[in-house]
PDB file of N, CA and C in Angstrom:
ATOM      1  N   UNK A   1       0.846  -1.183   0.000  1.00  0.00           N
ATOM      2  CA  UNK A   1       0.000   0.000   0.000  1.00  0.00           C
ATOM      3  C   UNK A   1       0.888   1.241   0.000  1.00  0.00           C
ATOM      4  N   UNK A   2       0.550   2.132  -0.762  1.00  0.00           N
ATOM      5  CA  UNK A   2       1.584   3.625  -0.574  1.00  0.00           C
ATOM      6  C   UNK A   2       0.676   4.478   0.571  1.00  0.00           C
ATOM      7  N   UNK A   3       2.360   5.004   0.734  1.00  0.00           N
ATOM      8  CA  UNK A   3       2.179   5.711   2.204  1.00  0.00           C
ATOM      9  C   UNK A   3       2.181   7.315   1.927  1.00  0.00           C
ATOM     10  N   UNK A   4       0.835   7.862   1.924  1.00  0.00           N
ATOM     11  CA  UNK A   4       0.940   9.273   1.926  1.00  0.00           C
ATOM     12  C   UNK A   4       1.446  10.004   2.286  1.00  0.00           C
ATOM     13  N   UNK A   5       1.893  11.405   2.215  1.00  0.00           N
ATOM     14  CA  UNK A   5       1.986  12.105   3.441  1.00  0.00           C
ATOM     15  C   UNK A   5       0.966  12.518   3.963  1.00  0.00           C
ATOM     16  N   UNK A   6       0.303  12.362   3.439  1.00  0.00           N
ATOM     17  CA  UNK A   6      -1.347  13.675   4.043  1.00  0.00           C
ATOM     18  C   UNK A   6      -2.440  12.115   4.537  1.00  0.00           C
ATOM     19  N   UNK A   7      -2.890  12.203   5.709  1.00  0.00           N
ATOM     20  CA  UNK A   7      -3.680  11.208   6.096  1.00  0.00           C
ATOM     21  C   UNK A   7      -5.022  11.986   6.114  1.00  0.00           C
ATOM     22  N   UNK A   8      -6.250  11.054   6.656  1.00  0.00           N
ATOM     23  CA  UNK A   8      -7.616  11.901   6.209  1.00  0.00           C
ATOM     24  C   UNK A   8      -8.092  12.882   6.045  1.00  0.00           C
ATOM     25  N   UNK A   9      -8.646  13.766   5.735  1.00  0.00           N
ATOM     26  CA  UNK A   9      -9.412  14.618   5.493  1.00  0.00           C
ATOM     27  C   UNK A   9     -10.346  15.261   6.446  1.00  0.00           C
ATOM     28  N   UNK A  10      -9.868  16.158   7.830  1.00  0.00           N
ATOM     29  CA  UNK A  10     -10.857  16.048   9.165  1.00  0.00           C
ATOM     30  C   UNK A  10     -12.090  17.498   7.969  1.00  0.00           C
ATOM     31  N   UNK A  11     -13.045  17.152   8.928  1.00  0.00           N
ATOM     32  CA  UNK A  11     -14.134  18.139   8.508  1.00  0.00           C
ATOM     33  C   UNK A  11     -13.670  19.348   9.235  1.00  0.00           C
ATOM     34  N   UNK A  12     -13.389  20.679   8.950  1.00  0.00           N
ATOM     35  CA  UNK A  12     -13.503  21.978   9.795  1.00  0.00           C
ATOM     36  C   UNK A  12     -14.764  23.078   8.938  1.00  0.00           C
ATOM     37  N   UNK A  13     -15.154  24.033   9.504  1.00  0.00           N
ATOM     38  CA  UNK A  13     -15.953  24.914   9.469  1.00  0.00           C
ATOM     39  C   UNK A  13     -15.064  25.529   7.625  1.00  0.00           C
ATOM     40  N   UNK A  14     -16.234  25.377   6.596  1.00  0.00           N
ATOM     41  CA  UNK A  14     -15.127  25.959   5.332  1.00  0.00           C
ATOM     42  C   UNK A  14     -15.420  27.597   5.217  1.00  0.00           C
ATOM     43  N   UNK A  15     -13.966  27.699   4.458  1.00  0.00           N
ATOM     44  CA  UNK A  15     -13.902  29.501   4.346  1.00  0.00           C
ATOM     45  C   UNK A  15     -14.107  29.739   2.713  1.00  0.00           C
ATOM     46  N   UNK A  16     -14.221  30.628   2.018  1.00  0.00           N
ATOM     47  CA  UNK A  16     -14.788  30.411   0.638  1.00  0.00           C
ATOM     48  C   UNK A  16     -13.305  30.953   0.253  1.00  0.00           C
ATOM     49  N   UNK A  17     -12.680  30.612  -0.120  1.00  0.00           N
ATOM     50  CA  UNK A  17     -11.381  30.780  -1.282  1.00  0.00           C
ATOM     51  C   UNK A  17     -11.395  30.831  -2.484  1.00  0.00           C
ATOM     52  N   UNK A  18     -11.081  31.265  -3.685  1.00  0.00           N
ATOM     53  CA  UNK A  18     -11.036  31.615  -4.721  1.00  0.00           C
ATOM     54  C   UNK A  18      -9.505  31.322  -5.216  1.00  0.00           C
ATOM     55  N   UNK A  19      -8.944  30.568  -6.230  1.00  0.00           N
ATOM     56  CA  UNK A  19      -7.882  30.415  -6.545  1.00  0.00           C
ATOM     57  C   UNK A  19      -8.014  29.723  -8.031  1.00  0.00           C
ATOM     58  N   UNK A  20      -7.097  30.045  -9.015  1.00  0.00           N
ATOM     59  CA  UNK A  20      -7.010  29.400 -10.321  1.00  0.00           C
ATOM     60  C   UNK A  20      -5.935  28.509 -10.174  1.00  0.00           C
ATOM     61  N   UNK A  21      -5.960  26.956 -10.283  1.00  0.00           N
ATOM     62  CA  UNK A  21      -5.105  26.321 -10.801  1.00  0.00           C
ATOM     63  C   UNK A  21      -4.750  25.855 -11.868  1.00  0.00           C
ATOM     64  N   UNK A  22      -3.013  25.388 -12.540  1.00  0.00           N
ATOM     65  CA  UNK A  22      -3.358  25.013 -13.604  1.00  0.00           C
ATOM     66  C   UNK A  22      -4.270  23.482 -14.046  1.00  0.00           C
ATOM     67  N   UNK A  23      -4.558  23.357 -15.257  1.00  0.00           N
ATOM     68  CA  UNK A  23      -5.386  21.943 -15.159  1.00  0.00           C
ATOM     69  C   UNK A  23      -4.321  20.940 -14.619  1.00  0.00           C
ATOM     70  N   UNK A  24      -3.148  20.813 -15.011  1.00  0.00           N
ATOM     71  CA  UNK A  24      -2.357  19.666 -14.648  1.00  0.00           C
ATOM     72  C   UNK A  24      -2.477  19.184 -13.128  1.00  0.00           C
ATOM     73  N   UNK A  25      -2.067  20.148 -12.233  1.00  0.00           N
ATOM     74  CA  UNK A  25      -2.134  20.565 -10.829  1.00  0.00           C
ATOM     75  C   UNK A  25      -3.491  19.872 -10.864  1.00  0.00           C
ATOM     76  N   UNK A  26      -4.404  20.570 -11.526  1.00  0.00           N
ATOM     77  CA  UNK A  26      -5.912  19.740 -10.580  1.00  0.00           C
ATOM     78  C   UNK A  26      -6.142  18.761 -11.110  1.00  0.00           C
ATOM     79  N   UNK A  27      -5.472  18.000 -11.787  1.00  0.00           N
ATOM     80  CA  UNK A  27      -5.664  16.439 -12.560  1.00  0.00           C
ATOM     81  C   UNK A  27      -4.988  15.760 -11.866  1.00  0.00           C
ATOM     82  N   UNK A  28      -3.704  15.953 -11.037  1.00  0.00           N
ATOM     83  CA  UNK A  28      -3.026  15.376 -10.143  1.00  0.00           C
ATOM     84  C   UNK A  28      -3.391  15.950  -8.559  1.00  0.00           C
ATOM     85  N   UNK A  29      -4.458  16.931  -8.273  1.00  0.00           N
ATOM     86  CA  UNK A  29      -5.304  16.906  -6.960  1.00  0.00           C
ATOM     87  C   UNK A  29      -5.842  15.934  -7.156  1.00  0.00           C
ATOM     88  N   UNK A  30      -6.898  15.587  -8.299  1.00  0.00           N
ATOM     89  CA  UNK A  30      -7.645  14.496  -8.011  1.00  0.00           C
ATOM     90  C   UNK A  30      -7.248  13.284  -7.962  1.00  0.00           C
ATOM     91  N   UNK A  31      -5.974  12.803  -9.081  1.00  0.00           N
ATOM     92  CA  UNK A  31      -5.523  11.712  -8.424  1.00  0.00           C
ATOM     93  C   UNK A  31      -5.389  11.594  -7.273  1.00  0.00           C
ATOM     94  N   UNK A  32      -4.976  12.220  -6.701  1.00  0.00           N
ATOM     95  CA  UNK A  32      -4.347  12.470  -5.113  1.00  0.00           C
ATOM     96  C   UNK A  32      -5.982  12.030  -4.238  1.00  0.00           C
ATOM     97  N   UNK A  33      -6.709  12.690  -4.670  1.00  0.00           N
ATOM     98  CA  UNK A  33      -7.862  12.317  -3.809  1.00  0.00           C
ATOM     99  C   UNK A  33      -8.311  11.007  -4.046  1.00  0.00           C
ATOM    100  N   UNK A  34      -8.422  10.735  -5.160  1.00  0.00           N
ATOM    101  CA  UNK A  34      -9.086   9.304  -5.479  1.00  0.00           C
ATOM    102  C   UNK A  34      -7.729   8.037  -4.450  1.00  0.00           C
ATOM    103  N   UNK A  35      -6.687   8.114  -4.838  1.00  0.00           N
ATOM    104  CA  UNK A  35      -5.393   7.283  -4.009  1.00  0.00           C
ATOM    105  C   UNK A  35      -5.549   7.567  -2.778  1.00  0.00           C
ATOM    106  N   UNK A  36      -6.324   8.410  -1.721  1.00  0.00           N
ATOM    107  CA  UNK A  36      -6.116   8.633  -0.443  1.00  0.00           C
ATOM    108  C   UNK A  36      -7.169   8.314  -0.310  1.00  0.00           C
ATOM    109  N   UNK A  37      -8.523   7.996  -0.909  1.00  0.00           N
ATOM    110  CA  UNK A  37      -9.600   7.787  -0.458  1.00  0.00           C
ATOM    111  C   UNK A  37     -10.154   5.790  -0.459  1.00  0.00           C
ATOM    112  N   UNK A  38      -9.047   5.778  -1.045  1.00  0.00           N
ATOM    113  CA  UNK A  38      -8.854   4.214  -1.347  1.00  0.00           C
ATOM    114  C   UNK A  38      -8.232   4.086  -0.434  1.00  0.00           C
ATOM    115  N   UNK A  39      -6.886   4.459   0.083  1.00  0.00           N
ATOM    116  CA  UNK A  39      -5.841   3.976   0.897  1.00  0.00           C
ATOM    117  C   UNK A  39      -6.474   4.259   2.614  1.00  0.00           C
ATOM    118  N   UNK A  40      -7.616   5.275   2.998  1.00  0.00           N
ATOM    119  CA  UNK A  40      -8.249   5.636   3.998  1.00  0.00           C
ATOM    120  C   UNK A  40      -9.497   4.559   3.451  1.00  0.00           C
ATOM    121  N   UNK A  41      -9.844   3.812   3.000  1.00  0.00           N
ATOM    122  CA  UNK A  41     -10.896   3.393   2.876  1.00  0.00           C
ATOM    123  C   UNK A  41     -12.506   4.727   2.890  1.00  0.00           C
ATOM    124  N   UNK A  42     -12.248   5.641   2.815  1.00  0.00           N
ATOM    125  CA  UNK A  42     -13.379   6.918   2.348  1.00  0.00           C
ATOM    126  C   UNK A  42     -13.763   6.578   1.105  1.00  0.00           C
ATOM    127  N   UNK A  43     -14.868   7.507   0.547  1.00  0.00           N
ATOM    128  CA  UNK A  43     -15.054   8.124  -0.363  1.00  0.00           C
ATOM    129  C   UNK A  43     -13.886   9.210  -1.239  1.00  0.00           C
ATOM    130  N   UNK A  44     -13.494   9.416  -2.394  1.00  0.00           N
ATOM    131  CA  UNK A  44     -12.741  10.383  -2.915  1.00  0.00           C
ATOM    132  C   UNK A  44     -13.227  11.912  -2.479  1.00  0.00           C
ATOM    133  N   UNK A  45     -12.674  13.102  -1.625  1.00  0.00           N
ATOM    134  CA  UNK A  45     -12.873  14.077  -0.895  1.00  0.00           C
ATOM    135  C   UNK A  45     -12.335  14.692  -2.363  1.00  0.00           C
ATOM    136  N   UNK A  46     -13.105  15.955  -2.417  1.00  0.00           N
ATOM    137  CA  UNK A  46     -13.132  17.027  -3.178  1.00  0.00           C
ATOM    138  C   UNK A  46     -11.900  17.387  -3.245  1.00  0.00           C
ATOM    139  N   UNK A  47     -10.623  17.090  -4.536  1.00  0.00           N
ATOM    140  CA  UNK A  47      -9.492  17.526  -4.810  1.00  0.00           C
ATOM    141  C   UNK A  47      -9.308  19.025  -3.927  1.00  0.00           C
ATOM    142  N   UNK A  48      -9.889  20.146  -3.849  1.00  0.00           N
ATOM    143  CA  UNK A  48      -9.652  21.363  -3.390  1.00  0.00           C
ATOM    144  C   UNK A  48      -9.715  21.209  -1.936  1.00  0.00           C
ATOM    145  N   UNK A  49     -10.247  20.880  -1.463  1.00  0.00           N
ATOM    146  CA  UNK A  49     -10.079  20.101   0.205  1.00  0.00           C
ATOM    147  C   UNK A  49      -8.953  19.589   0.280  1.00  0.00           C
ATOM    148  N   UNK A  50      -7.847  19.436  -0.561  1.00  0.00           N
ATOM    149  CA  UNK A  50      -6.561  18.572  -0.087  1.00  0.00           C
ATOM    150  C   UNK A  50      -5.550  20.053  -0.021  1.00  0.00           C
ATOM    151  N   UNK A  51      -6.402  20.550  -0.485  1.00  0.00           N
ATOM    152  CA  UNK A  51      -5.135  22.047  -0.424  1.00  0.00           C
ATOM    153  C   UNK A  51      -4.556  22.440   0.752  1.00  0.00           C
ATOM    154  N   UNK A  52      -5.446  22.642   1.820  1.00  0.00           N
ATOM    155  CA  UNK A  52      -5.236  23.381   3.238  1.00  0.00           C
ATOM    156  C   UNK A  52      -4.166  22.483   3.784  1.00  0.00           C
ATOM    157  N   UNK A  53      -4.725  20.832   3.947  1.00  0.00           N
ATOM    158  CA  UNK A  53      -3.660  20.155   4.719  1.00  0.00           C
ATOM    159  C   UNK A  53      -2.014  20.120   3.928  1.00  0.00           C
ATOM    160  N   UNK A  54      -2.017  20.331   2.363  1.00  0.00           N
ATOM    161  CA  UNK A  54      -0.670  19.614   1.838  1.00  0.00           C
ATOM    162  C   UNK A  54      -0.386  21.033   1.947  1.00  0.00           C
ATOM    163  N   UNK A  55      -0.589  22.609   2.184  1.00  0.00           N
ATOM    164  CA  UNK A  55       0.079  23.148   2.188  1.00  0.00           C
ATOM    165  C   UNK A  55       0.476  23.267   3.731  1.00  0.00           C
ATOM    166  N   UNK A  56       0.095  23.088   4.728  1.00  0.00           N
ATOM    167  CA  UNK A  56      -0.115  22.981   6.417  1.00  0.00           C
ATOM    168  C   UNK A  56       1.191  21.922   6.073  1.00  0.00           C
ATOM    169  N   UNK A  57       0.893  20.842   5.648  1.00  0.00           N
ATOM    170  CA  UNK A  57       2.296  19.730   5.583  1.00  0.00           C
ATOM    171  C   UNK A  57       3.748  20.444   5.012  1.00  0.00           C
ATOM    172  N   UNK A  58       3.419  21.314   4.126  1.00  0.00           N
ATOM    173  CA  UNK A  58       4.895  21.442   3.241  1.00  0.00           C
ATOM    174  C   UNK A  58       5.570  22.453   4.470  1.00  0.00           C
ATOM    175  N   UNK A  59       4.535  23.460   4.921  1.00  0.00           N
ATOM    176  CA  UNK A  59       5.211  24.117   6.028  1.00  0.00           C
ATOM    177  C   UNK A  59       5.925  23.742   7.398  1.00  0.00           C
ATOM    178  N   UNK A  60       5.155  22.898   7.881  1.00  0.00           N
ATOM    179  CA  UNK A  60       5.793  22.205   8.722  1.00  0.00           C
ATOM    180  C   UNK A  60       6.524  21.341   9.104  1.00  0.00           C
ATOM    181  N   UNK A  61       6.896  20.962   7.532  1.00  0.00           N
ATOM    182  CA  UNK A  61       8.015  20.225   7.553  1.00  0.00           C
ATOM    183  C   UNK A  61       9.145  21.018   6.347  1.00  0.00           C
ATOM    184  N   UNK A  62       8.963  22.267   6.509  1.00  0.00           N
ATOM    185  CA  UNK A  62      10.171  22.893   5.651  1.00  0.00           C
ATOM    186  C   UNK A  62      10.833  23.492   6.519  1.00  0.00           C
ATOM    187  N   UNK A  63      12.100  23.065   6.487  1.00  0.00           N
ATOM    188  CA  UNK A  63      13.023  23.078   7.172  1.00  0.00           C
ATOM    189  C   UNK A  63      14.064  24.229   7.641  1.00  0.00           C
ATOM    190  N   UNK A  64      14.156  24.663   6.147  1.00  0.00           N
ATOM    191  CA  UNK A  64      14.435  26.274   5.837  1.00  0.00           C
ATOM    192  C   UNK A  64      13.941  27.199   6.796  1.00  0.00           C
ATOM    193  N   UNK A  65      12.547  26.654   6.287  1.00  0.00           N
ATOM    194  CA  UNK A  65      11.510  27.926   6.604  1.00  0.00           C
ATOM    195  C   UNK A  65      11.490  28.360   8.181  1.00  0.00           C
ATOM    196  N   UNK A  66      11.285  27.042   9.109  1.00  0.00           N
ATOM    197  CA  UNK A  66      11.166  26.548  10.109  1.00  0.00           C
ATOM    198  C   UNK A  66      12.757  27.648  10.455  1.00  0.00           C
ATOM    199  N   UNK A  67      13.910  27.442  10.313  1.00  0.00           N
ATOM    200  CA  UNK A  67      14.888  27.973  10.760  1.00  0.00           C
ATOM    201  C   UNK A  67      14.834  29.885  10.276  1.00  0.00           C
ATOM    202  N   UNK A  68      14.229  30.236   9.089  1.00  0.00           N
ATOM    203  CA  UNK A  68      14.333  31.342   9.372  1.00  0.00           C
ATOM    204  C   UNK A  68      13.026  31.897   9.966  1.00  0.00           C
ATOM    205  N   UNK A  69      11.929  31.510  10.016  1.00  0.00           N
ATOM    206  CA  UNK A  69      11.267  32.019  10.999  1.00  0.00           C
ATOM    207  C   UNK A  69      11.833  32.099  12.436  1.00  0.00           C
ATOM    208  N   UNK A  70      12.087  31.245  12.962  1.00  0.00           N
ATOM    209  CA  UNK A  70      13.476  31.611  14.240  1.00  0.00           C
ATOM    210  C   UNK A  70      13.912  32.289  14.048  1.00  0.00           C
ATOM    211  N   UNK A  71      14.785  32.817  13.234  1.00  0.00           N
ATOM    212  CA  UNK A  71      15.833  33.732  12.982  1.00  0.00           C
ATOM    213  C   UNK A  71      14.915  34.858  13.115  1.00  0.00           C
ATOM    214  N   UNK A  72      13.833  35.401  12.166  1.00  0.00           N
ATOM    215  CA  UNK A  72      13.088  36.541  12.089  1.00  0.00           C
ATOM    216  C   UNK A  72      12.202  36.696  13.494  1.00  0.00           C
ATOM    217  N   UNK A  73      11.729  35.752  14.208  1.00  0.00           N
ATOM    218  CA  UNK A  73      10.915  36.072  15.309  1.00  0.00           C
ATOM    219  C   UNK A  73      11.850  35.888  16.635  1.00  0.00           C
ATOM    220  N   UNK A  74      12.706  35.123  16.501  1.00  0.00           N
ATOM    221  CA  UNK A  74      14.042  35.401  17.924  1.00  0.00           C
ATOM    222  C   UNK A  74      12.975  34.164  18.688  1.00  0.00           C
ATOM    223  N   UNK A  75      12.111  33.448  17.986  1.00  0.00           N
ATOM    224  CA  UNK A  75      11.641  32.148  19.299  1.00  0.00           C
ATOM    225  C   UNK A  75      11.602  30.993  18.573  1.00  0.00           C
ATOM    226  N   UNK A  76      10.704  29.691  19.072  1.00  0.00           N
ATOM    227  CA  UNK A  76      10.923  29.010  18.780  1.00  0.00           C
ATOM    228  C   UNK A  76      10.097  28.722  17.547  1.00  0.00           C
ATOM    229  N   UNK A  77       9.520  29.140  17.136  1.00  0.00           N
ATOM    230  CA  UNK A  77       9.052  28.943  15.776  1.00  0.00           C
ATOM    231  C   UNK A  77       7.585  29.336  15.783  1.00  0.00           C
ATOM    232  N   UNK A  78       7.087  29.768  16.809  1.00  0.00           N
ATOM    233  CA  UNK A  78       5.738  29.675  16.871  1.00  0.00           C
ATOM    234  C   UNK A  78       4.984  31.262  16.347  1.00  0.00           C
ATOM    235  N   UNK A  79       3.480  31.214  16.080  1.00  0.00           N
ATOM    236  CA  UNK A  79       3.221  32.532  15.599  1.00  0.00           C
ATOM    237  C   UNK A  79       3.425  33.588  16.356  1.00  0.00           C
ATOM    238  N   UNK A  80       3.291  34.640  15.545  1.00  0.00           N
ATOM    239  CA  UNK A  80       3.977  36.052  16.648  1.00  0.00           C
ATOM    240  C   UNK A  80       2.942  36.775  16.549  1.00  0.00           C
TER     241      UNK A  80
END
């Protein structure tokens, strides 16, 4: 079985966003949804619903980023 990075899909309260992607990008969201909804045993969750968590993932595990936010806020990484 492949191992995601992004595990289910929790329900939160939605905010209305507006964004253009290219088609490629949303042909490979939906793969992405259909492979996680199989591998969670779900239903396939609305490709645009995977946005919030894989960008929440890339941040918190970027490493860079993670070190110069330290640098710019003088703590440990947390919001200011």
């Amino acid at each position: 079985m492949t191992k995601l990075k992004l595990g289910p899909i929790t329900e939160t309260k939605p905010v209305k966003v507006t964004v253009e992607l290219p088609a490629d990008l949303h042909r490979d969201l939906t793969a992405y949804a259909d492979v996680l909804g199989r591998e969670t045993g779900h239903p396939p969750t609305d490709p645009v619903r995977l946005i919030v968590p894989m960008l929440e993932r890339f941040i918190a595990t970027d490493r860079a980023f993670a070190k110069a936010r330290r640098t710019i806020t003088g703590s440990g990484g947390g919001p200011s």
